[in-house]
PDB file of N, CA and C in Angstrom:
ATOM      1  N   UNK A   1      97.587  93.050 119.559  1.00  0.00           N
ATOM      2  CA  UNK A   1      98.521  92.783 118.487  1.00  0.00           C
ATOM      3  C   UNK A   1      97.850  93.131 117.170  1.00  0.00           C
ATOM      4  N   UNK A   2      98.924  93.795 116.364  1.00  0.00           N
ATOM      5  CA  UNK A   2      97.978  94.008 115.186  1.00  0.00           C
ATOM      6  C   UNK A   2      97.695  93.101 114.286  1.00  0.00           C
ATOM      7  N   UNK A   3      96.563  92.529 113.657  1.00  0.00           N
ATOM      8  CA  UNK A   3      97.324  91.390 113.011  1.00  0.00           C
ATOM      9  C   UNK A   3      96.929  91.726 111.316  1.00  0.00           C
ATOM     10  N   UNK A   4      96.790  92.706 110.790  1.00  0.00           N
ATOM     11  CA  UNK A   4      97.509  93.563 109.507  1.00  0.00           C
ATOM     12  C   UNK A   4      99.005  93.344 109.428  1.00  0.00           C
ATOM     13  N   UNK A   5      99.456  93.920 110.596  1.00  0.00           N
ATOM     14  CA  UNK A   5     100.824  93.743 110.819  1.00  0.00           C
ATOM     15  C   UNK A   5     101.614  92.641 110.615  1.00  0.00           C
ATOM     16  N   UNK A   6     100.915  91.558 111.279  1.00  0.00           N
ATOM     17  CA  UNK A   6     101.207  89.974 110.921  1.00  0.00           C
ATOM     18  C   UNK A   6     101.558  89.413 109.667  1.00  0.00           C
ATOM     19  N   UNK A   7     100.207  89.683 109.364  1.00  0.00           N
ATOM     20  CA  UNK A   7      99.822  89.271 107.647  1.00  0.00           C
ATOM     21  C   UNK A   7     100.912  89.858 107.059  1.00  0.00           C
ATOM     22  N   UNK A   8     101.205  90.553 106.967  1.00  0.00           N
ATOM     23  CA  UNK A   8     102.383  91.362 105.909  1.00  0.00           C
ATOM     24  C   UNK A   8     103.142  90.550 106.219  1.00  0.00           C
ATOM     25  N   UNK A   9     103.986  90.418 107.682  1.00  0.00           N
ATOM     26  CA  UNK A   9     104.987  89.925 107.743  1.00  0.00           C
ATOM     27  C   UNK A   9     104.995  88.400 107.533  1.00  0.00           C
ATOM     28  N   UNK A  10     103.946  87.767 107.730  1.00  0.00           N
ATOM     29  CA  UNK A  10     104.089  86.003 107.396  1.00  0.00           C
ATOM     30  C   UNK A  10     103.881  86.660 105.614  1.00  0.00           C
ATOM     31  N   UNK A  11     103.322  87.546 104.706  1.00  0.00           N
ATOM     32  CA  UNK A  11     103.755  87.323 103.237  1.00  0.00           C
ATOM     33  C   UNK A  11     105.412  87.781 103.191  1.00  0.00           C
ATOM     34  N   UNK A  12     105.997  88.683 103.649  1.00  0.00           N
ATOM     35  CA  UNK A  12     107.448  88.788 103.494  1.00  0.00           C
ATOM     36  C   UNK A  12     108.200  87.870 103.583  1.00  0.00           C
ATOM     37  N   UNK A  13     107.992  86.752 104.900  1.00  0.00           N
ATOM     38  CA  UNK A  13     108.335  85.501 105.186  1.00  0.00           C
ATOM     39  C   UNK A  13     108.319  84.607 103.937  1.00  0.00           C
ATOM     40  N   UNK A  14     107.038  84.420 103.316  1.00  0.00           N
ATOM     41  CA  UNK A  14     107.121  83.635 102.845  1.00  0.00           C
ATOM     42  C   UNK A  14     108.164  84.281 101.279  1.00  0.00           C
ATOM     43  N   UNK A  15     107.848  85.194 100.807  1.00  0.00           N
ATOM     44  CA  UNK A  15     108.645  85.666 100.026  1.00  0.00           C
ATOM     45  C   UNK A  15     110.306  85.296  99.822  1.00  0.00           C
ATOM     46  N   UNK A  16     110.950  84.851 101.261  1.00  0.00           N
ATOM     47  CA  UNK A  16     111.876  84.443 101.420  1.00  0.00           C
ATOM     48  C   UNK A  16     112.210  83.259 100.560  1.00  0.00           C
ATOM     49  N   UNK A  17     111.264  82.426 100.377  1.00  0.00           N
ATOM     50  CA  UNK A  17     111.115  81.245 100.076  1.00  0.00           C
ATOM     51  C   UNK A  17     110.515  80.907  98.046  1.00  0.00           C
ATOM     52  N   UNK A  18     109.465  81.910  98.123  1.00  0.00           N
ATOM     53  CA  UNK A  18     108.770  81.992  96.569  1.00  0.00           C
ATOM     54  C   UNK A  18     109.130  83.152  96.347  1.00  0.00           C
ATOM     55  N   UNK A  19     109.561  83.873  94.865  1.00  0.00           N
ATOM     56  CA  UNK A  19     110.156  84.860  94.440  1.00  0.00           C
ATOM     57  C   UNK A  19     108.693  85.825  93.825  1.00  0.00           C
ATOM     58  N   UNK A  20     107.745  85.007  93.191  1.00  0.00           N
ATOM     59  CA  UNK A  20     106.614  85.624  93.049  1.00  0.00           C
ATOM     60  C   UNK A  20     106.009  85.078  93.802  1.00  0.00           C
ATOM     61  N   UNK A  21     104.904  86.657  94.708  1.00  0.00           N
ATOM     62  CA  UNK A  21     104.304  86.886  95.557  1.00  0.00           C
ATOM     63  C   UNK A  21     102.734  86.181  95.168  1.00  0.00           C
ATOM     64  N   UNK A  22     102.206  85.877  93.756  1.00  0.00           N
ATOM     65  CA  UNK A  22     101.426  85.621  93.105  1.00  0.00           C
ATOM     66  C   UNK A  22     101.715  84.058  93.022  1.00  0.00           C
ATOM     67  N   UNK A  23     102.499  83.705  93.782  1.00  0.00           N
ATOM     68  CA  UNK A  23     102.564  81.881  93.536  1.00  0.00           C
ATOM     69  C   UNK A  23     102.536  81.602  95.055  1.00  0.00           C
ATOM     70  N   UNK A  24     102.413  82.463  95.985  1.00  0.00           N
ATOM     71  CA  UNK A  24     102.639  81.978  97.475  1.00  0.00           C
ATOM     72  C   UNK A  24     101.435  80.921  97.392  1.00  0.00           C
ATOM     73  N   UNK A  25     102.051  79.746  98.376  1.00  0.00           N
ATOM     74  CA  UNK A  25     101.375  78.533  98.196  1.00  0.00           C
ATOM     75  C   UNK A  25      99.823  78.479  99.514  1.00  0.00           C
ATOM     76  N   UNK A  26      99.287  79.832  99.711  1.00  0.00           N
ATOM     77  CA  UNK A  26      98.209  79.631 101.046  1.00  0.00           C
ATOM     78  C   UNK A  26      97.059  80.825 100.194  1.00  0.00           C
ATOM     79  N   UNK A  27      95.876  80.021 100.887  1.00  0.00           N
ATOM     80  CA  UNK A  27      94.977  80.556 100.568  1.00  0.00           C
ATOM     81  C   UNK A  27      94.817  82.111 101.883  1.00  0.00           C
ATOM     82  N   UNK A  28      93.900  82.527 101.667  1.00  0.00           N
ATOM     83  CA  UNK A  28      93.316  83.393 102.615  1.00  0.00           C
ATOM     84  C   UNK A  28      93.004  82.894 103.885  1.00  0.00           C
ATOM     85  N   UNK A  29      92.676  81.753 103.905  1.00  0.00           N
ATOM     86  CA  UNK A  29      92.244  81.036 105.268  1.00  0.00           C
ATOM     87  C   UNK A  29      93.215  80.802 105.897  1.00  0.00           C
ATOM     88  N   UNK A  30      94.118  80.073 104.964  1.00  0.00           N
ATOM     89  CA  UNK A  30      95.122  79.918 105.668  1.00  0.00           C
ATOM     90  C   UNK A  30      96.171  80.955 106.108  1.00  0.00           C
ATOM     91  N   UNK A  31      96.230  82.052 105.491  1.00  0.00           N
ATOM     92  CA  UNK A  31      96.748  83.299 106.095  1.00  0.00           C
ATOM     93  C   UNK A  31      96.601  83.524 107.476  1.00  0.00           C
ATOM     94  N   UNK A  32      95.160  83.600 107.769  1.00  0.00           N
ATOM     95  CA  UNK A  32      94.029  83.960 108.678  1.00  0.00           C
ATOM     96  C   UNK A  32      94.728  83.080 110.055  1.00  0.00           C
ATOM     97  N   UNK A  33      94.711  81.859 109.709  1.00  0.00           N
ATOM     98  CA  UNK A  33      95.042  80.799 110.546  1.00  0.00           C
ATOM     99  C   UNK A  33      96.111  81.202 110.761  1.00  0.00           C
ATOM    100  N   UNK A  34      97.370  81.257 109.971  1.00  0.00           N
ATOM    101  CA  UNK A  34      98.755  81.358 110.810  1.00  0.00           C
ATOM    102  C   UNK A  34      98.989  82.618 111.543  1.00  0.00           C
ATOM    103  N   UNK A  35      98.008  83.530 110.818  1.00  0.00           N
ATOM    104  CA  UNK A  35      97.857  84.682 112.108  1.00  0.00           C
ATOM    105  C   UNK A  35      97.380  84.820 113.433  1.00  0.00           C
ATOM    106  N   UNK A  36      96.543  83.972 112.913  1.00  0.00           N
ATOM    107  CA  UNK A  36      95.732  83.496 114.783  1.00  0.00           C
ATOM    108  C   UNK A  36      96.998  82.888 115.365  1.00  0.00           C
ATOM    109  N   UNK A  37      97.429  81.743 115.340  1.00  0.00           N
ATOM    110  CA  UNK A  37      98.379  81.101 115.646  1.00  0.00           C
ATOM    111  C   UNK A  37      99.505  82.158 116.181  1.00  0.00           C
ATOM    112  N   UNK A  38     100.168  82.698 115.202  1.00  0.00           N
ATOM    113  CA  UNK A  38     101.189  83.677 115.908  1.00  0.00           C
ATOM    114  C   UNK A  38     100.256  84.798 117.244  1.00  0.00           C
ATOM    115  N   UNK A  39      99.171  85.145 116.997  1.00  0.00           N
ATOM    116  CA  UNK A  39      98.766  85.929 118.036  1.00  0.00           C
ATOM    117  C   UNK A  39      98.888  85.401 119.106  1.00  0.00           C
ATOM    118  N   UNK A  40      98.370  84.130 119.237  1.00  0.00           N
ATOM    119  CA  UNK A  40      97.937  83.433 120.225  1.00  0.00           C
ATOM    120  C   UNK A  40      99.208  83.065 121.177  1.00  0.00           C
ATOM    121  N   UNK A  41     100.542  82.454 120.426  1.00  0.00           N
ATOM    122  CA  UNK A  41     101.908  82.241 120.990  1.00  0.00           C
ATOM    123  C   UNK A  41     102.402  83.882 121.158  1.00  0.00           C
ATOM    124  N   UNK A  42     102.225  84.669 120.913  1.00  0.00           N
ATOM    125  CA  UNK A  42     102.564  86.168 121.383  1.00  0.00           C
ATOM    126  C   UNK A  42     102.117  86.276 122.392  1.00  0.00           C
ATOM    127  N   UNK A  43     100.235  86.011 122.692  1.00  0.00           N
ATOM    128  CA  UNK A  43      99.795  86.371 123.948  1.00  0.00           C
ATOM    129  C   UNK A  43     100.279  85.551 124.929  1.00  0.00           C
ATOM    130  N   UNK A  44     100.542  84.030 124.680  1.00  0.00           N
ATOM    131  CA  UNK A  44     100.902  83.292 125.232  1.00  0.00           C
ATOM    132  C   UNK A  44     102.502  83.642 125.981  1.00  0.00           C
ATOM    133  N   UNK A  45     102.950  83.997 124.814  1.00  0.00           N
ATOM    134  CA  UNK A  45     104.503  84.181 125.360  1.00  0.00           C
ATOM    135  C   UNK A  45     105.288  85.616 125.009  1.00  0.00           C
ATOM    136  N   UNK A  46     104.628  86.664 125.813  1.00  0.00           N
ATOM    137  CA  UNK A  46     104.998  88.114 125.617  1.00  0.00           C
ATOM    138  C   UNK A  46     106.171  88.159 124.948  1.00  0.00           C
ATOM    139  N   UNK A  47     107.005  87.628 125.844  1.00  0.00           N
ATOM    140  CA  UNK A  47     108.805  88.071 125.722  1.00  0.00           C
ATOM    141  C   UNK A  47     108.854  87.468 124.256  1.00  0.00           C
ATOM    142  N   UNK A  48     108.638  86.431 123.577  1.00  0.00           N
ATOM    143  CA  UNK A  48     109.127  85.709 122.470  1.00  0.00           C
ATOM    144  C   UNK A  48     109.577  86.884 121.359  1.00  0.00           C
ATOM    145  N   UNK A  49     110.127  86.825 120.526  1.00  0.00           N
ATOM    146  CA  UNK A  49     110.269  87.452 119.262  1.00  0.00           C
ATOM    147  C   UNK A  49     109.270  87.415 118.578  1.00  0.00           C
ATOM    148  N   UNK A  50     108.356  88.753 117.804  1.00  0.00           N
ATOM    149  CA  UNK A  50     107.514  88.142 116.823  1.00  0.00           C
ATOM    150  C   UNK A  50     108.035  87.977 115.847  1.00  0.00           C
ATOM    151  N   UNK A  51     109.177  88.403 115.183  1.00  0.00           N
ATOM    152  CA  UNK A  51     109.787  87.780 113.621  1.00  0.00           C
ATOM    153  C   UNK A  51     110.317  86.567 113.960  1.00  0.00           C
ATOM    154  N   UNK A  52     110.964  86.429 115.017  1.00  0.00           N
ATOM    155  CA  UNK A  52     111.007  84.716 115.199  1.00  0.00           C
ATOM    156  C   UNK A  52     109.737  83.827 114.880  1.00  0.00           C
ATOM    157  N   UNK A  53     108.702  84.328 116.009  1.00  0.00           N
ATOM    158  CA  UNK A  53     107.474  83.529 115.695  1.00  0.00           C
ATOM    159  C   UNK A  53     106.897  83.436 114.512  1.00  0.00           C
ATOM    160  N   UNK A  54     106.345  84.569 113.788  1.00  0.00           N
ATOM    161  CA  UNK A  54     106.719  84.575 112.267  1.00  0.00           C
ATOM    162  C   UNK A  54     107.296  83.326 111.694  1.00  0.00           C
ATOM    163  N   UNK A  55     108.731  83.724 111.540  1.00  0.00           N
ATOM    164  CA  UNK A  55     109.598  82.954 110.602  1.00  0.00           C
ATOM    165  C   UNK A  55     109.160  80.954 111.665  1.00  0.00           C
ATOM    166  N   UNK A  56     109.038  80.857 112.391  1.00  0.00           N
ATOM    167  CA  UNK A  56     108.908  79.320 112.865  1.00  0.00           C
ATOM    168  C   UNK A  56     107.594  78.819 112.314  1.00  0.00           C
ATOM    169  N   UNK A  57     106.263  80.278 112.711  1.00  0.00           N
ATOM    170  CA  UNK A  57     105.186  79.074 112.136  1.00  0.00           C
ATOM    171  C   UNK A  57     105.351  79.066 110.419  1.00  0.00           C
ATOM    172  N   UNK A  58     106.152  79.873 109.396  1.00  0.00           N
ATOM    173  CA  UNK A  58     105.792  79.922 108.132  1.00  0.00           C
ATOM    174  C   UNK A  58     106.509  78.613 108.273  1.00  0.00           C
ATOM    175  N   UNK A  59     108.078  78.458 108.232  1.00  0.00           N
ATOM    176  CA  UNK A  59     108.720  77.307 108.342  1.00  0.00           C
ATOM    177  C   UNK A  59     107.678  75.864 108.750  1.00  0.00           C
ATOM    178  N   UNK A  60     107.244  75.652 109.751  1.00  0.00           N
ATOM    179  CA  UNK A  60     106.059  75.138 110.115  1.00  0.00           C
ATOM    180  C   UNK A  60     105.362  74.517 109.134  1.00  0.00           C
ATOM    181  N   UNK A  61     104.721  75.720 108.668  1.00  0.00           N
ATOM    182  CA  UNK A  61     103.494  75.241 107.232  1.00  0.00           C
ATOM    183  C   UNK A  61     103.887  74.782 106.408  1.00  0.00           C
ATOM    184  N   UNK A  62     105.164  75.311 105.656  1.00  0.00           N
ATOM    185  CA  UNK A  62     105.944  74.853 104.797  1.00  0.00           C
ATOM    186  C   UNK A  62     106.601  73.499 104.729  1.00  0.00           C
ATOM    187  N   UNK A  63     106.799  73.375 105.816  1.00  0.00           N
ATOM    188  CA  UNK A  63     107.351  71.810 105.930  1.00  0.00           C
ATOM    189  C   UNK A  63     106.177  70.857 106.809  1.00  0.00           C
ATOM    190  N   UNK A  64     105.233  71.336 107.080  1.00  0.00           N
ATOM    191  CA  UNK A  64     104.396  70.356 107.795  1.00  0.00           C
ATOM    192  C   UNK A  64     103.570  69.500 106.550  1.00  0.00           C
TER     193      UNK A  64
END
């Protein structure tokens, strides 16, 4: 899985949410982390959607 690929898409995600990209509320680590995370439920669960998975763990962070 690529997870360049990821990263972009959990910042688009979050974009949904913050209008400037310069106020998204995660550090680098935490980028890092929700990328692992989505890899891991990808490897875990081939078939899943990754923009689903995406959009659940940002939702996730956001409200956890």
């Amino acid at each position: 899985m690529e997870k360049l690929l990821i990263i972009k898409m959990i910042k688009n995600c979050f974009k949904q949410y913050y209008t400037e990209s310069d106020s998204l509320p995660l550090s680098n680590e935490d980028l890092e982390s929700l990328a692992e995370q989505i890899i891991l439920i990808k490897n875990e669960q081939p078939k899943s959607d990754l923009y689903e998975v995406v959009n659940d763990i940002v939702y996730e962070f956001l409200t956890g």
